[in-house]
Protein backbone atom coordinates (compact mmCIF):
# COMPACT_ATOMS: atom_id res chain seq x y z
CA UNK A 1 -21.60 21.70 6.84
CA UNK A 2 -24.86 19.80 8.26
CA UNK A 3 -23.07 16.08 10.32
CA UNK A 4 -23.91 13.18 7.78
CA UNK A 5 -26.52 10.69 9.07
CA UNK A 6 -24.79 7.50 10.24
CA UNK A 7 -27.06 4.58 9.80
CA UNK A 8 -28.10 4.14 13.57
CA UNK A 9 -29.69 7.73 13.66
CA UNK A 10 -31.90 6.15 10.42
CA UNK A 11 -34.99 5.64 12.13
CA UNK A 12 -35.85 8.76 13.47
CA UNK A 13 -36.29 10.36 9.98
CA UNK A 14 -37.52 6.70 8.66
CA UNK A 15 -39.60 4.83 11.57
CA UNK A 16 -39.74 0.79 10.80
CA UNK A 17 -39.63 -2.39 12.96
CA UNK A 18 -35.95 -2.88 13.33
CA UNK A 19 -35.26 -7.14 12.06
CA UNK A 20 -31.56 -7.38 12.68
CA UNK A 21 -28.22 -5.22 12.90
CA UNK A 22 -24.73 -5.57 13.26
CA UNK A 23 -23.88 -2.87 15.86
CA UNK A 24 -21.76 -4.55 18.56
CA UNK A 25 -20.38 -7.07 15.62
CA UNK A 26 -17.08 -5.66 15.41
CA UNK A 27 -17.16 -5.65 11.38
CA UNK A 28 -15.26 -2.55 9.98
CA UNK A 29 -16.33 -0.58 6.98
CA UNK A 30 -19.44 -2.30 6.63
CA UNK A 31 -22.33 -2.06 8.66
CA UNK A 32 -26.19 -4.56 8.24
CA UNK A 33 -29.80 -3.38 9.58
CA UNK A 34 -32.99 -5.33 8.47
CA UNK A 35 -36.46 -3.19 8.64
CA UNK A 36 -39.97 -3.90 8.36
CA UNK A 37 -41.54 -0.61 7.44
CA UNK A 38 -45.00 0.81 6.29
CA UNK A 39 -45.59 2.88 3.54
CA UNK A 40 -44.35 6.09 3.98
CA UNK A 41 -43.58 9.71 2.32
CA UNK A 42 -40.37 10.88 4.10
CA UNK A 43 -37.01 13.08 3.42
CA UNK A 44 -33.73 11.15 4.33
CA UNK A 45 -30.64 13.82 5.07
CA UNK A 46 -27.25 12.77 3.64
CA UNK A 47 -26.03 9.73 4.47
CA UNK A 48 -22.56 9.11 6.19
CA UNK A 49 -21.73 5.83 4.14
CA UNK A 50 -23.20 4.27 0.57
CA UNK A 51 -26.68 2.40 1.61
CA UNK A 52 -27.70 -0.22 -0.54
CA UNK A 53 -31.21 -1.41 0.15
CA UNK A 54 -32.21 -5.19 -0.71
CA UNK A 55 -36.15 -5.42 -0.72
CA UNK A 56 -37.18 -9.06 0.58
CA UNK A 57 -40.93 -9.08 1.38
CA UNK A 58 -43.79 -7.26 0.12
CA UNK A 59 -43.91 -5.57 -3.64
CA UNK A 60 -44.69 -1.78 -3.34
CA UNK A 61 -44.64 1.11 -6.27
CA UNK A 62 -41.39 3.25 -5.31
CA UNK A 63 -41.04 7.25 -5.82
CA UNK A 64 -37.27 8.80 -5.30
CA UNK A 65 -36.51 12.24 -5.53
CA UNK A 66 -32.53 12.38 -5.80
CA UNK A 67 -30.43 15.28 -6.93
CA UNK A 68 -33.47 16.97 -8.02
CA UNK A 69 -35.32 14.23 -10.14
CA UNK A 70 -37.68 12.03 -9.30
CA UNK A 71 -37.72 8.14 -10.54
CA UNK A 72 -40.71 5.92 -10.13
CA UNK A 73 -40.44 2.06 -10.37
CA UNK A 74 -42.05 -1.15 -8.98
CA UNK A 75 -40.38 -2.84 -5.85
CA UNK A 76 -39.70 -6.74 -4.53
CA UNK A 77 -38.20 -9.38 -3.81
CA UNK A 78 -34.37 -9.45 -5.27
CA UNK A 79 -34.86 -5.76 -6.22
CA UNK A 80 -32.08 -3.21 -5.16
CA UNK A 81 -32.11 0.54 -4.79
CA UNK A 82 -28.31 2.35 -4.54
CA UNK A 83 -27.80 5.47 -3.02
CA UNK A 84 -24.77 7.61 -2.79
CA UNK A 85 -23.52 9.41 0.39
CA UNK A 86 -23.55 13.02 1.12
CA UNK A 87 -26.91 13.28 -0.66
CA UNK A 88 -30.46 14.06 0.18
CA UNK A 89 -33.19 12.57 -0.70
CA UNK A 90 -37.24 11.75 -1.02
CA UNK A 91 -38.61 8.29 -0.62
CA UNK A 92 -42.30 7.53 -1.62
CA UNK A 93 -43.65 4.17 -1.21
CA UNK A 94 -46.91 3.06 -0.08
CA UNK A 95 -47.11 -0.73 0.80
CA UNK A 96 -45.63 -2.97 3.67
CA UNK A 97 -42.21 -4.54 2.77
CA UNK A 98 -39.46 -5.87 4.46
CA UNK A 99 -36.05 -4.34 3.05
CA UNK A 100 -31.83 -4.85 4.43
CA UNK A 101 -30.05 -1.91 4.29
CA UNK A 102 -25.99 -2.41 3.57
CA UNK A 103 -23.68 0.73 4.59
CA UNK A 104 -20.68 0.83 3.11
CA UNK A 105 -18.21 3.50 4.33
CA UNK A 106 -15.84 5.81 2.45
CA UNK A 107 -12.82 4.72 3.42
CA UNK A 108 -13.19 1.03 2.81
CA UNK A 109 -14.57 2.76 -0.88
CA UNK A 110 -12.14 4.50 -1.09
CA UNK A 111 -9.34 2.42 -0.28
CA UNK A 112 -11.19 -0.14 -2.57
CA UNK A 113 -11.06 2.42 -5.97
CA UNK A 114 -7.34 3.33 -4.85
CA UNK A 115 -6.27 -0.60 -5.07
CA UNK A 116 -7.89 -1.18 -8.24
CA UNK A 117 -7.44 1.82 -9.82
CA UNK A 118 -3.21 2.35 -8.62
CA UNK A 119 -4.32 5.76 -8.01
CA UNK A 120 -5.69 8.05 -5.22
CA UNK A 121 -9.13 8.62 -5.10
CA UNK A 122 -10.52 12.22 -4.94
CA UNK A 123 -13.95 11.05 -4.91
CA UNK A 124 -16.38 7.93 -5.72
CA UNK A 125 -20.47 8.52 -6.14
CA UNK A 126 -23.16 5.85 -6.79
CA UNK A 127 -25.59 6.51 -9.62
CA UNK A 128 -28.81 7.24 -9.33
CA UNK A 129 -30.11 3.77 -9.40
CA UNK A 130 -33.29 3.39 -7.86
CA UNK A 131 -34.12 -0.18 -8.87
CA UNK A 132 -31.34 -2.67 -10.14
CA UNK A 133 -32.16 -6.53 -10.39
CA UNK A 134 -28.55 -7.75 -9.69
CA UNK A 135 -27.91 -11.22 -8.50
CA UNK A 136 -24.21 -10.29 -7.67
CA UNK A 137 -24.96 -7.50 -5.47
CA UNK A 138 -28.39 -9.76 -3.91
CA UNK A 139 -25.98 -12.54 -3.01
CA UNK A 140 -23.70 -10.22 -1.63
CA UNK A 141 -26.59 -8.48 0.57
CA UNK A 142 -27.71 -12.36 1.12
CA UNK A 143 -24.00 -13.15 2.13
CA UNK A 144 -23.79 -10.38 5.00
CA UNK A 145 -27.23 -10.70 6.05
CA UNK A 146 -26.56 -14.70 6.99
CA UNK A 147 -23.78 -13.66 8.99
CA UNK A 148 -25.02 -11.46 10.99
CA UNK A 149 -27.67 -13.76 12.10
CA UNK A 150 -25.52 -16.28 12.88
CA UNK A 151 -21.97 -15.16 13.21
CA UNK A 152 -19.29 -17.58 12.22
CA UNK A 153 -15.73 -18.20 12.81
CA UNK A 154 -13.41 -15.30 11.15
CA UNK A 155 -16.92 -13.03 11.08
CA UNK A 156 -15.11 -10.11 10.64
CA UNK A 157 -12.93 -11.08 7.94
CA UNK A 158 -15.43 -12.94 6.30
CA UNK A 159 -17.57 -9.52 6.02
CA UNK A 160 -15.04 -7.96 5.10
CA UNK A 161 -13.85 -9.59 2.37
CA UNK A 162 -17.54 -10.29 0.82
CA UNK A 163 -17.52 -6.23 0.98
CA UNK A 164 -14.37 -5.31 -0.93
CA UNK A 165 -15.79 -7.92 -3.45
CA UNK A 166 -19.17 -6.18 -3.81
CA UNK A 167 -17.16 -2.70 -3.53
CA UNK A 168 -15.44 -3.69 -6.96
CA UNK A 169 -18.58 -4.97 -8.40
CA UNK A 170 -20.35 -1.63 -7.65
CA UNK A 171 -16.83 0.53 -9.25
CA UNK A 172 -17.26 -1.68 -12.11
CA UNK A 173 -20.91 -1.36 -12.70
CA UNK A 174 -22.74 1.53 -10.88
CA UNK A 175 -20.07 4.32 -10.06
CA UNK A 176 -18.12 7.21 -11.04
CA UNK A 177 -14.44 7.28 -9.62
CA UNK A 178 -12.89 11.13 -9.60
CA UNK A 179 -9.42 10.30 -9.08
CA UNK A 180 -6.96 12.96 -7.64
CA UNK A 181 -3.95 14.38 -10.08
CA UNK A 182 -0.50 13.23 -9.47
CA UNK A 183 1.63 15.67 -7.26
CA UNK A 184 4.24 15.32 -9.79
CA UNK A 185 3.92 14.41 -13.00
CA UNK A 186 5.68 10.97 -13.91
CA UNK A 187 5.56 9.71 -9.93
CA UNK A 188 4.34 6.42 -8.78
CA UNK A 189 0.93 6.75 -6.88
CA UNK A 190 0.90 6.49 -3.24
CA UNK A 191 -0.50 2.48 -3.34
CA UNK A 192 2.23 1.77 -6.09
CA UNK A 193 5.30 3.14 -4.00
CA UNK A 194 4.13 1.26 -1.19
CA UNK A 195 3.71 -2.09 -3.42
CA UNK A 196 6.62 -1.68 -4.93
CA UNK A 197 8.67 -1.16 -1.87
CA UNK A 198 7.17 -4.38 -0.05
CA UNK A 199 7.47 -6.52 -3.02
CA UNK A 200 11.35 -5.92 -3.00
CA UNK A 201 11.35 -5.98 0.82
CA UNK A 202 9.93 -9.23 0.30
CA UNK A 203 12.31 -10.35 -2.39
CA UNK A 204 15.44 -9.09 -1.71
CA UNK A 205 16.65 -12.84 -1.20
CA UNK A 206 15.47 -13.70 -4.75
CA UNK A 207 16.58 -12.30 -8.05
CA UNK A 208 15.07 -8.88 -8.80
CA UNK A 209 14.44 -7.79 -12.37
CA UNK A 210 13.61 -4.34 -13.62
CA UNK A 211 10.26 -6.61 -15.77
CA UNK A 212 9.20 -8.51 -12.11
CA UNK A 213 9.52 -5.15 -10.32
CA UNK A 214 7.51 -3.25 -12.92
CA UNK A 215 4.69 -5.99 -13.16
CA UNK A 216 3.66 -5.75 -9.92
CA UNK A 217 2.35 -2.49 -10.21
CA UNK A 218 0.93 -3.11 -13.86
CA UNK A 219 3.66 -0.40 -15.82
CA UNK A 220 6.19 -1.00 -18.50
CA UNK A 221 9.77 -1.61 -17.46
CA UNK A 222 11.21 1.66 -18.60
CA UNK A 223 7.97 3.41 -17.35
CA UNK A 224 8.20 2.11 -13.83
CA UNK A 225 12.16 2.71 -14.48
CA UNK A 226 11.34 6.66 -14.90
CA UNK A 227 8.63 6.67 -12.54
CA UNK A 228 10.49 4.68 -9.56
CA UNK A 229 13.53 7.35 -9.71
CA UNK A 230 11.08 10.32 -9.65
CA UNK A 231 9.20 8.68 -6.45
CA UNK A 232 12.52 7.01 -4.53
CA UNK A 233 14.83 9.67 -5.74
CA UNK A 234 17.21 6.44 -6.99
CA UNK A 235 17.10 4.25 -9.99
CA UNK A 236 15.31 1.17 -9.19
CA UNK A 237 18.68 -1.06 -8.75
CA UNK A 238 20.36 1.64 -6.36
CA UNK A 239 17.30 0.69 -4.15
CA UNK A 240 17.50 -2.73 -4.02
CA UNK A 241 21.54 -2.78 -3.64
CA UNK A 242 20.65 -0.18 -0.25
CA UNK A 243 18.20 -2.13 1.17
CA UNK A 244 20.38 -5.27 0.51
CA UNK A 245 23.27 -3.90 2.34
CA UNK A 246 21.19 -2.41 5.40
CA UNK A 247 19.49 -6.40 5.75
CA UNK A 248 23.60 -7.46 5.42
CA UNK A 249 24.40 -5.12 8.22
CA UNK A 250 21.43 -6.09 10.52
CA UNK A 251 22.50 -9.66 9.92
CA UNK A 252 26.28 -9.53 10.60
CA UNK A 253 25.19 -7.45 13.74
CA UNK A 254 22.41 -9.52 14.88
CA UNK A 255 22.40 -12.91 13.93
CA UNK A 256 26.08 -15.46 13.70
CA UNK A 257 25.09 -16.19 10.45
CA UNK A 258 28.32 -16.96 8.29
CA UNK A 259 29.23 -13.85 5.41
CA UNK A 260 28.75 -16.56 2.98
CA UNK A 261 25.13 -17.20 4.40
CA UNK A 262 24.48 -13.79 4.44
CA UNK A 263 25.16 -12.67 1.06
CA UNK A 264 22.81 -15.44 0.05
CA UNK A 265 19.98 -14.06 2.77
CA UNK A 266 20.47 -11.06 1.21
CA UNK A 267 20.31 -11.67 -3.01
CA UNK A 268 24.33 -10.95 -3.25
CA UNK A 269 25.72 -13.32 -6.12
CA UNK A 270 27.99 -14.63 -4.03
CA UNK A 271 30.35 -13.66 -0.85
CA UNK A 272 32.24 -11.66 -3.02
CA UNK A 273 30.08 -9.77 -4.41
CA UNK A 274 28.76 -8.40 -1.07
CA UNK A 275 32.33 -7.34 0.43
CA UNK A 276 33.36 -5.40 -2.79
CA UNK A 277 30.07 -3.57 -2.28
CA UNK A 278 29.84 -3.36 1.49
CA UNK A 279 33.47 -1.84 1.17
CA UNK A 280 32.75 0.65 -1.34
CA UNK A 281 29.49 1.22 0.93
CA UNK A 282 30.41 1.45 4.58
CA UNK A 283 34.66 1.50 4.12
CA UNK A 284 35.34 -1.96 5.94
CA UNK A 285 34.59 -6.08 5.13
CA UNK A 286 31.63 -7.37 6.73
CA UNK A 287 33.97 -9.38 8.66
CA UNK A 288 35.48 -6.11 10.28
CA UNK A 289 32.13 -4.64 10.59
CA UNK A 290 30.87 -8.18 12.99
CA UNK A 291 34.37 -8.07 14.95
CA UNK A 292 34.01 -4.32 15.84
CA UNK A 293 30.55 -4.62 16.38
CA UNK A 294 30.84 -7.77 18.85
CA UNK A 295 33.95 -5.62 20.20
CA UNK A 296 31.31 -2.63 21.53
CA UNK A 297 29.12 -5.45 22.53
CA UNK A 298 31.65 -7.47 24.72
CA UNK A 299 34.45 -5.02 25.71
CA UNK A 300 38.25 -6.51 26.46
CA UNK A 301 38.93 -6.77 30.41
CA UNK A 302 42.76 -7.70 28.54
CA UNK A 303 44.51 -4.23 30.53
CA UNK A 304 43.06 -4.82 33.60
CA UNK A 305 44.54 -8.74 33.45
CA UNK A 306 47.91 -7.15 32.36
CA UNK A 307 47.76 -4.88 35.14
CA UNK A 308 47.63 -7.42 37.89
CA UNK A 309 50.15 -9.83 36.70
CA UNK A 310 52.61 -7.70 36.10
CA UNK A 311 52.55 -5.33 38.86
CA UNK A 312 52.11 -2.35 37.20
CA UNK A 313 50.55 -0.05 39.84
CA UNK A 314 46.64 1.36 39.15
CA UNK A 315 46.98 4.95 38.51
């Protein structure tokens, strides 16, 4: 397979004035260059990441050959052509203008369509758009364009988060999202399992209902039920009980937090409640557990005290 053209390598198959770029910005998944060009007739190889390209000066007719068709439109100011990675194509245009080019990347895509979607992506592809008058995506362009001229506190982040915005707003309105299949039918998608198990990690303090657990990955209480079990190979209150003892253990082992404080730390009714399971789960109180465990932590020098005052000679 022919290497993908990453948007630095652009101008050799597409010579222009280059305005502004974000190369040594630091932002991740998202990449800015600014071009004046001429008009020219030239063949672009695939693309590495999505390009969106903003038009800002000059108002030329526009010929694009994509995917074997050819479009013809009228470009300018607040105009936008989208093109899809992995794809060649032919430009034709044949007046001055002054255009920003956006790069998005696949994995921040990607990642993107697996969030919103609760599923993992096989695949996303931009349609064949070669002129869109969006304000949402020219404010977006407008957005990252700003800061790379004049880079702000939180940059980065700022870039970022302007991207997975515009990202959604392109899944909404301009793409087509091939989603893999389930390895097993009835299972919890990869972003779901990990949701799921943070939300209770995070919670494990606080009451934790089957409905609360089962919202936060958008299912039905006896779907997420089924599907929880099939993904964590235990029903979805087996979990949380484990993960509530292992914090209890930690605790009694790490901190000198009081039994009673730790059953509360850890979403136990009461202190009750967490000895009759901690029994059943590890065969001795919690209060046996901290004494042996500060036992291996601090061993007795008792014998060797006996030893000397009574006399008993050291073998």
């Amino acid at each position: 397979m022919a290497k993908l053209l990453a948007p630095e390598d652009l101008p050799v198959w597409v010579p222009g004035k280059v305005l502004s770029k974000s190369d040594d910005l630091g932002w991740k998944g998202v990449a800015l260059r600014s071009y004046r060009y001429k008009g020219q007739d030239v063949h672009i190889p695939a693309m590495r990441d999505f390009m969106l390209v903003s038009y800002r000066t000059g108002v030329t007719p526009m010929e694009r050959r994509f995917d074997g068709r050819w479009s013809r439109t009228t470009c300018g100011p607040g105009a936008v052509s989208l093109l899809t990675r992995s794809q060649t194509s032919h430009w034709c245009w044949t007046e001055d203008v002054e255009v920003t080019h956006v790069y998005l990347s696949q994995g921040l895509v990607s990642e993107v369509a697996s969030e919103v979607t609760g599923r993992t992506v096989a695949e996303v592809s931009l349609a064949d758009v070669l002129r869109t008058d969006d304000p949402v995506v020219t404010a977006a362009v407008e957005a990252i364009s700003a800061e790379a001229a004049d880079v702000g506190l939180g940059g980065a982040l700022y870039v970022e988060s302007v991207a997975r915005q515009l990202v959604i707003h392109l899944l909404r309105h301009y793409a087509a999202v091939r989603l893999r299949s389930p390895e097993r039918s009835g299972q919890l998608s990869t972003a779901q399992r990990r949701t799921a198990a943070d939300f209770i990690e995070a919670n494990l303090q606080n009451g934790l209902d089957l409905a609360t657990m089962a919202a936060v990955v958008n299912l039905s209480a006896s779907s997420f039920a089924r599907h929880f079990k099939r993904s964590f190979g235990v029903p979805p209150y087996a979990y949380v009980m484990e993960r509530r003892l292992d914090r209890a253990k930690s605790l009694l082992v790490q901190t000198g937090l009081s039994v009673k404080a730790v059953a509360a730390a850890c979403g136990f009714a009461d202190q009750a409640h967490l000895t009759r399971l901690f029994v059943r789960r590890y065969g001795m109180t919690p209060s046996i557990l901290r004494k042996q465990s500060n036992a291996a932590l601090f061993p007795s020098d008792e014998k060797e005290g006996d030893d000397q005052v009574t006399g008993v000679p050291m073998a």
